[in-house]
PDB file of N, CA and C in Angstrom:
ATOM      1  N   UNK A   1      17.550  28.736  -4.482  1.00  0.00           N
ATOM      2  CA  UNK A   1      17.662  27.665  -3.510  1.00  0.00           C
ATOM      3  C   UNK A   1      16.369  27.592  -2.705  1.00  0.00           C
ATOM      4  N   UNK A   2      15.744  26.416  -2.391  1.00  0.00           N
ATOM      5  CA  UNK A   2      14.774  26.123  -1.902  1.00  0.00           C
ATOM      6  C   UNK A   2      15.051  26.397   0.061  1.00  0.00           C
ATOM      7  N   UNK A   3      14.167  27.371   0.286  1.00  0.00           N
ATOM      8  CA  UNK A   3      14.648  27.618   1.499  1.00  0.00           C
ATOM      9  C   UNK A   3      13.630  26.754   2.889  1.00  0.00           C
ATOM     10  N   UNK A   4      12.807  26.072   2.401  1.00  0.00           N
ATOM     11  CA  UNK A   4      12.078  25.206   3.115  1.00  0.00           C
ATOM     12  C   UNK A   4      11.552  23.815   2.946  1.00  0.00           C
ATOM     13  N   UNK A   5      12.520  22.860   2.096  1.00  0.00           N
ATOM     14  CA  UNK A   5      12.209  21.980   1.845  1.00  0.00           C
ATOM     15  C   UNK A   5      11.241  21.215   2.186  1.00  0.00           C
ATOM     16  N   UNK A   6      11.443  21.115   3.461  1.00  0.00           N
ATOM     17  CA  UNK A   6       9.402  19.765   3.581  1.00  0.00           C
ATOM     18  C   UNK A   6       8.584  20.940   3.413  1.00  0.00           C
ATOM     19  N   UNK A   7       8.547  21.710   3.404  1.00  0.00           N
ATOM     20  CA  UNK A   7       7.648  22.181   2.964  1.00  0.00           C
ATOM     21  C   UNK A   7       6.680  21.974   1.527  1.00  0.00           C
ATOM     22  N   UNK A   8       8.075  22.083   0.803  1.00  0.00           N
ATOM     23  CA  UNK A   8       7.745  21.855  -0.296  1.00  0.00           C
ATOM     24  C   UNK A   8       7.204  20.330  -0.677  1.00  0.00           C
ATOM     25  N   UNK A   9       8.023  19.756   0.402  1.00  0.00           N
ATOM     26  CA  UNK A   9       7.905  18.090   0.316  1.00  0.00           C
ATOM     27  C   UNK A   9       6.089  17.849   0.679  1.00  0.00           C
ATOM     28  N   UNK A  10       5.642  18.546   1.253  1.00  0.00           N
ATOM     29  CA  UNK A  10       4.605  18.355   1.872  1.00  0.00           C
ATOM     30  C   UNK A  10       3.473  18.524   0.722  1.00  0.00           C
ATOM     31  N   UNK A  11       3.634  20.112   0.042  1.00  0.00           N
ATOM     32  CA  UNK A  11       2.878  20.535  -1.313  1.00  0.00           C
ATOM     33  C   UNK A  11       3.363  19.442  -2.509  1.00  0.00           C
ATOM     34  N   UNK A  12       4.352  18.786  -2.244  1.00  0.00           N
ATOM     35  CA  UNK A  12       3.891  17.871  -3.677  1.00  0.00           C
ATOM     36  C   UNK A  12       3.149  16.965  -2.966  1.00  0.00           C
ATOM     37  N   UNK A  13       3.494  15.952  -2.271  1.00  0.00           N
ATOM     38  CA  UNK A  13       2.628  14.644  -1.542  1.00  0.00           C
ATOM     39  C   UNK A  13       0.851  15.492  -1.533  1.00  0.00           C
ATOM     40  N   UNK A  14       1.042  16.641  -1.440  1.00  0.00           N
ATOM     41  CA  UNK A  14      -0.968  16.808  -1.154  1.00  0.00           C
ATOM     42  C   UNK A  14      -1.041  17.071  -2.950  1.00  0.00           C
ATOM     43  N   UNK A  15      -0.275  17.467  -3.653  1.00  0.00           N
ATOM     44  CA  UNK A  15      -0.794  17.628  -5.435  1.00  0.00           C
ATOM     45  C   UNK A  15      -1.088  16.429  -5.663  1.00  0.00           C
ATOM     46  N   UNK A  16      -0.274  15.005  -5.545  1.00  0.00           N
ATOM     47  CA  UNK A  16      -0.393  14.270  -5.759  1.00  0.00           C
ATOM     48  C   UNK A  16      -1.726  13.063  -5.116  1.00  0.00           C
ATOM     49  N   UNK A  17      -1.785  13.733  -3.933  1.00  0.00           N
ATOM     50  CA  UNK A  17      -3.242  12.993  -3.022  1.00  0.00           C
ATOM     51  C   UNK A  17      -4.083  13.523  -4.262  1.00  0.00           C
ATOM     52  N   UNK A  18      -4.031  14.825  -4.543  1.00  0.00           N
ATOM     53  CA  UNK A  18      -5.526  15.671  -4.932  1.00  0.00           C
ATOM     54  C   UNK A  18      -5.630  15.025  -6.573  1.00  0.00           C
ATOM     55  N   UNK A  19      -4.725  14.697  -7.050  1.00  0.00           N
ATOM     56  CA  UNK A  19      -4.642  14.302  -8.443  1.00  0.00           C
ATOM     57  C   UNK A  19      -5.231  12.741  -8.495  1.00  0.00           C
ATOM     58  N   UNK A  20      -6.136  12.734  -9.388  1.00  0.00           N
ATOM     59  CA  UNK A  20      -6.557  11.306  -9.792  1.00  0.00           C
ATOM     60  C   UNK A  20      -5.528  10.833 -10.573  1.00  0.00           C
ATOM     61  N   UNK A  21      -5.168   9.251 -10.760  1.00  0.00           N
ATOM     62  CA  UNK A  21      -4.875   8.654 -11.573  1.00  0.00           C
ATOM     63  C   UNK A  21      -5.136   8.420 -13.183  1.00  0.00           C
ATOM     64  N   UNK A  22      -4.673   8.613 -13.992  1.00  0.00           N
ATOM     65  CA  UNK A  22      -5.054   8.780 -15.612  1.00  0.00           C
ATOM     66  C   UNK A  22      -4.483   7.537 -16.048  1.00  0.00           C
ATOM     67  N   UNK A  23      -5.776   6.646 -15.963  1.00  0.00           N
ATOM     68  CA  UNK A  23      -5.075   5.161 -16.475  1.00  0.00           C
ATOM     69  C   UNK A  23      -4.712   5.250 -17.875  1.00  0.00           C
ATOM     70  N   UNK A  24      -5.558   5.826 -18.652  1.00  0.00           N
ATOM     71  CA  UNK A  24      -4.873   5.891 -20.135  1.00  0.00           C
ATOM     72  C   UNK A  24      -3.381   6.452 -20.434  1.00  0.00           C
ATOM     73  N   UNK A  25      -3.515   7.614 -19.348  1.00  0.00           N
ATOM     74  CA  UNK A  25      -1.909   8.312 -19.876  1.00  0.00           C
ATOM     75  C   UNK A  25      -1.028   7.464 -19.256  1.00  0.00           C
ATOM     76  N   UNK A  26      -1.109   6.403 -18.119  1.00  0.00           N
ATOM     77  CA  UNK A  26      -0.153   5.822 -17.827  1.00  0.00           C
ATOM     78  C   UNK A  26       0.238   4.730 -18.739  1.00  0.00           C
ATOM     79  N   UNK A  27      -0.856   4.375 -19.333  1.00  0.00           N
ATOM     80  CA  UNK A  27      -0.771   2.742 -20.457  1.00  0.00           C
ATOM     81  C   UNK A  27       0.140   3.638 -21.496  1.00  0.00           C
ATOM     82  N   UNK A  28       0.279   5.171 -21.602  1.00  0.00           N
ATOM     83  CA  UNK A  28       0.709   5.245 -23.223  1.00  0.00           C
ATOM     84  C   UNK A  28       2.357   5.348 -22.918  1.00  0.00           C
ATOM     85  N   UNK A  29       2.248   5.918 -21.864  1.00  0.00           N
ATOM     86  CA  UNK A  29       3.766   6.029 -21.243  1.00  0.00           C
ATOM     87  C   UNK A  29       4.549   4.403 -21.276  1.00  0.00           C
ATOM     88  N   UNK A  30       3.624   3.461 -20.423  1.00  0.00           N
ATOM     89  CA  UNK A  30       4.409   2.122 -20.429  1.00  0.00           C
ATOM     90  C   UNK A  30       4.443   1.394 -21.884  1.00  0.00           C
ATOM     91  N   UNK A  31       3.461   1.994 -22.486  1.00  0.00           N
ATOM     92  CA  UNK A  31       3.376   1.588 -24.135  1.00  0.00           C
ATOM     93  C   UNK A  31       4.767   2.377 -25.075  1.00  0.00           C
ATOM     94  N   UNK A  32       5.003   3.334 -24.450  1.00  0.00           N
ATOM     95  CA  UNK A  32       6.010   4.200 -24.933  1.00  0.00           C
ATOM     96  C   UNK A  32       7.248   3.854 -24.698  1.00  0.00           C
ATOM     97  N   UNK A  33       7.463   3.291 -23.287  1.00  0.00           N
ATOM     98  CA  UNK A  33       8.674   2.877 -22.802  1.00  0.00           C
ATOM     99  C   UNK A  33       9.181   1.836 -23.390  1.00  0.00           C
ATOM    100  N   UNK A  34       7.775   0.297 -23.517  1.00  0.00           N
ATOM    101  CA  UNK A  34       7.908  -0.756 -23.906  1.00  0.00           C
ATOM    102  C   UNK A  34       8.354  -0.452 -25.641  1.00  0.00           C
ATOM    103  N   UNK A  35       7.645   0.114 -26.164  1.00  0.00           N
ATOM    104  CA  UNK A  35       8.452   0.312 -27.428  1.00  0.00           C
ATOM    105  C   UNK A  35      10.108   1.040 -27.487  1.00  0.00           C
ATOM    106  N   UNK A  36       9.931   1.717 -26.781  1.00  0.00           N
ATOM    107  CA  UNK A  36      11.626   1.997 -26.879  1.00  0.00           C
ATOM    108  C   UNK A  36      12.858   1.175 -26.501  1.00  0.00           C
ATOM    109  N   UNK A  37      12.515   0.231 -25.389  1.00  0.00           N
ATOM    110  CA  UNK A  37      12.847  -0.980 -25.134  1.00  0.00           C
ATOM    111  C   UNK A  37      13.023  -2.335 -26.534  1.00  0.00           C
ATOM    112  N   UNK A  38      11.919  -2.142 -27.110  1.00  0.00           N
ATOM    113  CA  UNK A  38      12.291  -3.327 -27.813  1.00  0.00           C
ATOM    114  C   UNK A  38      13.205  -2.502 -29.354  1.00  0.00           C
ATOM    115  N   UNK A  39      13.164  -1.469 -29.263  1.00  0.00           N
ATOM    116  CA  UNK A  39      13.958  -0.400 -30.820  1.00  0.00           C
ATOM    117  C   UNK A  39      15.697  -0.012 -30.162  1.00  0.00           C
ATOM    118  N   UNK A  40      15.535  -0.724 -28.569  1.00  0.00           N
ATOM    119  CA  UNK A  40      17.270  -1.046 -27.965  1.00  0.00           C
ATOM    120  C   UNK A  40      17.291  -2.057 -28.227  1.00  0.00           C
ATOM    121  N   UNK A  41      16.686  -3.421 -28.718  1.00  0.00           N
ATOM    122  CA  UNK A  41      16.994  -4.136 -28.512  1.00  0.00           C
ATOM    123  C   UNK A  41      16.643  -5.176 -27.130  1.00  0.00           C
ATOM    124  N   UNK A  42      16.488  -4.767 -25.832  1.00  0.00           N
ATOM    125  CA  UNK A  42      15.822  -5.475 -24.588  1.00  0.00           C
ATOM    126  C   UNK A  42      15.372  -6.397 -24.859  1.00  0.00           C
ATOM    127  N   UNK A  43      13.842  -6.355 -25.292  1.00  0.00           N
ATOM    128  CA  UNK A  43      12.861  -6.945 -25.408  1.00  0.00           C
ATOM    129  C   UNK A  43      12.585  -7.804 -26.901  1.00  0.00           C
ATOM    130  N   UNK A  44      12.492  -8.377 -27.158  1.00  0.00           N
ATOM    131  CA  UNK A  44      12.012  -9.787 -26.385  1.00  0.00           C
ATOM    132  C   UNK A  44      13.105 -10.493 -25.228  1.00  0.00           C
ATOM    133  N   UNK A  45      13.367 -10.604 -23.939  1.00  0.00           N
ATOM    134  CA  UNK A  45      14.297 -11.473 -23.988  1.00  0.00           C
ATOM    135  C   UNK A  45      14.619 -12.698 -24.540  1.00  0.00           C
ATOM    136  N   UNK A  46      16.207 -13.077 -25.010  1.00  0.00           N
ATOM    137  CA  UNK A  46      16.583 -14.164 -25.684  1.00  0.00           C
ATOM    138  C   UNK A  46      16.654 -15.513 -24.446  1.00  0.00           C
ATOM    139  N   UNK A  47      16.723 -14.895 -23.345  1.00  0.00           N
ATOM    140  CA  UNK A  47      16.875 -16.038 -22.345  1.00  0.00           C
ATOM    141  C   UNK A  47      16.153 -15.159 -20.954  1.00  0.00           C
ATOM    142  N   UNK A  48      14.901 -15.428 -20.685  1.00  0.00           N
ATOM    143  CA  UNK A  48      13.951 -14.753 -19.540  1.00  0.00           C
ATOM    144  C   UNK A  48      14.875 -14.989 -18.189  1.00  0.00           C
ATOM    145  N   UNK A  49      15.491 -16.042 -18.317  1.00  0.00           N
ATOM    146  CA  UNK A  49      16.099 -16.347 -16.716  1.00  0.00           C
ATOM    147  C   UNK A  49      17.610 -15.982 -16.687  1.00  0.00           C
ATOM    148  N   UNK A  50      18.240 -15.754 -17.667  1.00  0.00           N
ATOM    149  CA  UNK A  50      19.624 -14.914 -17.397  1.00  0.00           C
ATOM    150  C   UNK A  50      19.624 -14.293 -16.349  1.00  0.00           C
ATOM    151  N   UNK A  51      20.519 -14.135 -15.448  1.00  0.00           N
ATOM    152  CA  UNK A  51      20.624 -13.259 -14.217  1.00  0.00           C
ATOM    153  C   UNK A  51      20.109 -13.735 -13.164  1.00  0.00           C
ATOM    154  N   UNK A  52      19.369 -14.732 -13.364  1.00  0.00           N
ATOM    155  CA  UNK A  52      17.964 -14.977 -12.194  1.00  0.00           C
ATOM    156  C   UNK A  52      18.943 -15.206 -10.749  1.00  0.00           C
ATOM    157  N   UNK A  53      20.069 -15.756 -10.608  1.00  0.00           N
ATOM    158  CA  UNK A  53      20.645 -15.747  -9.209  1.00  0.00           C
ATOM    159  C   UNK A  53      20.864 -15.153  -8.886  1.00  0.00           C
ATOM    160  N   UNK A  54      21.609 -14.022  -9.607  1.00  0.00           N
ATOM    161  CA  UNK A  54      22.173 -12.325  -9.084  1.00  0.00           C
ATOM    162  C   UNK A  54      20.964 -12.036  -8.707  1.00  0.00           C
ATOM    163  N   UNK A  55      19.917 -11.717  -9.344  1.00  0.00           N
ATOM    164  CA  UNK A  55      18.459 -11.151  -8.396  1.00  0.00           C
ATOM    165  C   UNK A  55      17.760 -12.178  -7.239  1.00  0.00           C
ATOM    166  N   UNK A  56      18.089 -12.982  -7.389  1.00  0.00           N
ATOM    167  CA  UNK A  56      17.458 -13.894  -6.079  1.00  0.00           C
ATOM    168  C   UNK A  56      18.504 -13.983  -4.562  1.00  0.00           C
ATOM    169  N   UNK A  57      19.703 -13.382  -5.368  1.00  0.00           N
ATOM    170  CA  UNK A  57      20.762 -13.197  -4.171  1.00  0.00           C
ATOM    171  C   UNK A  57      20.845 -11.769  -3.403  1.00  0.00           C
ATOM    172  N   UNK A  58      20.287 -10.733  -4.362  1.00  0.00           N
ATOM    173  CA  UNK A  58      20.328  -9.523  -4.556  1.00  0.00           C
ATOM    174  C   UNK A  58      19.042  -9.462  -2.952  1.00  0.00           C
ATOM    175  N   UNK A  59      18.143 -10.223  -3.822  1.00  0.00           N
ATOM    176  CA  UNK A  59      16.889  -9.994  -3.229  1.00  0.00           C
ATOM    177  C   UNK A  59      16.507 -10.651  -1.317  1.00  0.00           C
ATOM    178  N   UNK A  60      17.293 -11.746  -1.241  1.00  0.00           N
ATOM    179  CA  UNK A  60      17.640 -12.091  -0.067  1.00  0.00           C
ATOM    180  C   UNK A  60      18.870 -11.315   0.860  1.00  0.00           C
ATOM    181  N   UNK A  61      19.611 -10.216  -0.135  1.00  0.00           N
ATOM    182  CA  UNK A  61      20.429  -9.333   0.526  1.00  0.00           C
ATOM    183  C   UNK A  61      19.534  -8.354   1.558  1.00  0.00           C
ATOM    184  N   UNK A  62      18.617  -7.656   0.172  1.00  0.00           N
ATOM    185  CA  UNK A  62      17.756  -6.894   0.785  1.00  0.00           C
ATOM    186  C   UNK A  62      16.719  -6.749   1.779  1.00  0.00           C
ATOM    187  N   UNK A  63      16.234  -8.084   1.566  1.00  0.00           N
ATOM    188  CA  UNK A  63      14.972  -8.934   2.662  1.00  0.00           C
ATOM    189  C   UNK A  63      15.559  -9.401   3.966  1.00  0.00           C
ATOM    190  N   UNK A  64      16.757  -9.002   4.524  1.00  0.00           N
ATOM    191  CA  UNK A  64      17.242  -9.698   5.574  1.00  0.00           C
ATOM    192  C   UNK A  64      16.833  -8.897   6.793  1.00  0.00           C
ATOM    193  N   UNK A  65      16.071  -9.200   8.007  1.00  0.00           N
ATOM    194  CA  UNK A  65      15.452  -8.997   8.875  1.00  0.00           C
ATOM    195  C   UNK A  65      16.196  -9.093   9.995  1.00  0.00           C
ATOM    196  N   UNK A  66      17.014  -7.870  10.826  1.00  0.00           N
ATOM    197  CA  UNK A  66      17.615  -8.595  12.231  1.00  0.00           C
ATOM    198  C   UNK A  66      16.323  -9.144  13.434  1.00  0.00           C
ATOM    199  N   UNK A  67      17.341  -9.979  14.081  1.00  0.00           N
ATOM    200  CA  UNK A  67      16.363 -10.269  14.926  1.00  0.00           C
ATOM    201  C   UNK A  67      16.705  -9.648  16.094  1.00  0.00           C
ATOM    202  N   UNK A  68      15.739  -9.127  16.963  1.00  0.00           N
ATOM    203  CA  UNK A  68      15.929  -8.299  17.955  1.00  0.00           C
ATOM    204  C   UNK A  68      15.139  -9.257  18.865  1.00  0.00           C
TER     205      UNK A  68
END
């Protein structure tokens, strides 16, 4: 059991400052994903806008601002 959590929280956030970005390994990963996606079936979509109200309703759920 982790007996000091932010702590730990703290040592990943600075690995991750200290670590450069690896644009190639990220393209092979989304290249990786995107192929596994279309070998489910996903991709291509048959209709791009299916759903589009559930997410535009979804999305004005989330975006709602009180006013103070």
């Amino acid at each position: 059991m982790i007996q000091n959590p932010l702590l730990v929280d703290e040592f990943k956030k600075a690995q991750i400052k200290a670590s450069r970005p690896d644009y190639f390994r990220n393209l092979r990963v989304f290249e990786g994903l995107y192929r596994e996606a279309n070998a489910l079936g996903v991709f291509p979509l048959k209709d791009p806008l299916e759903g589009i109200e559930v997410d535009i309703r979804l999305a004005g759920v989330l975006n709602v601002q009180k006013a103070s």
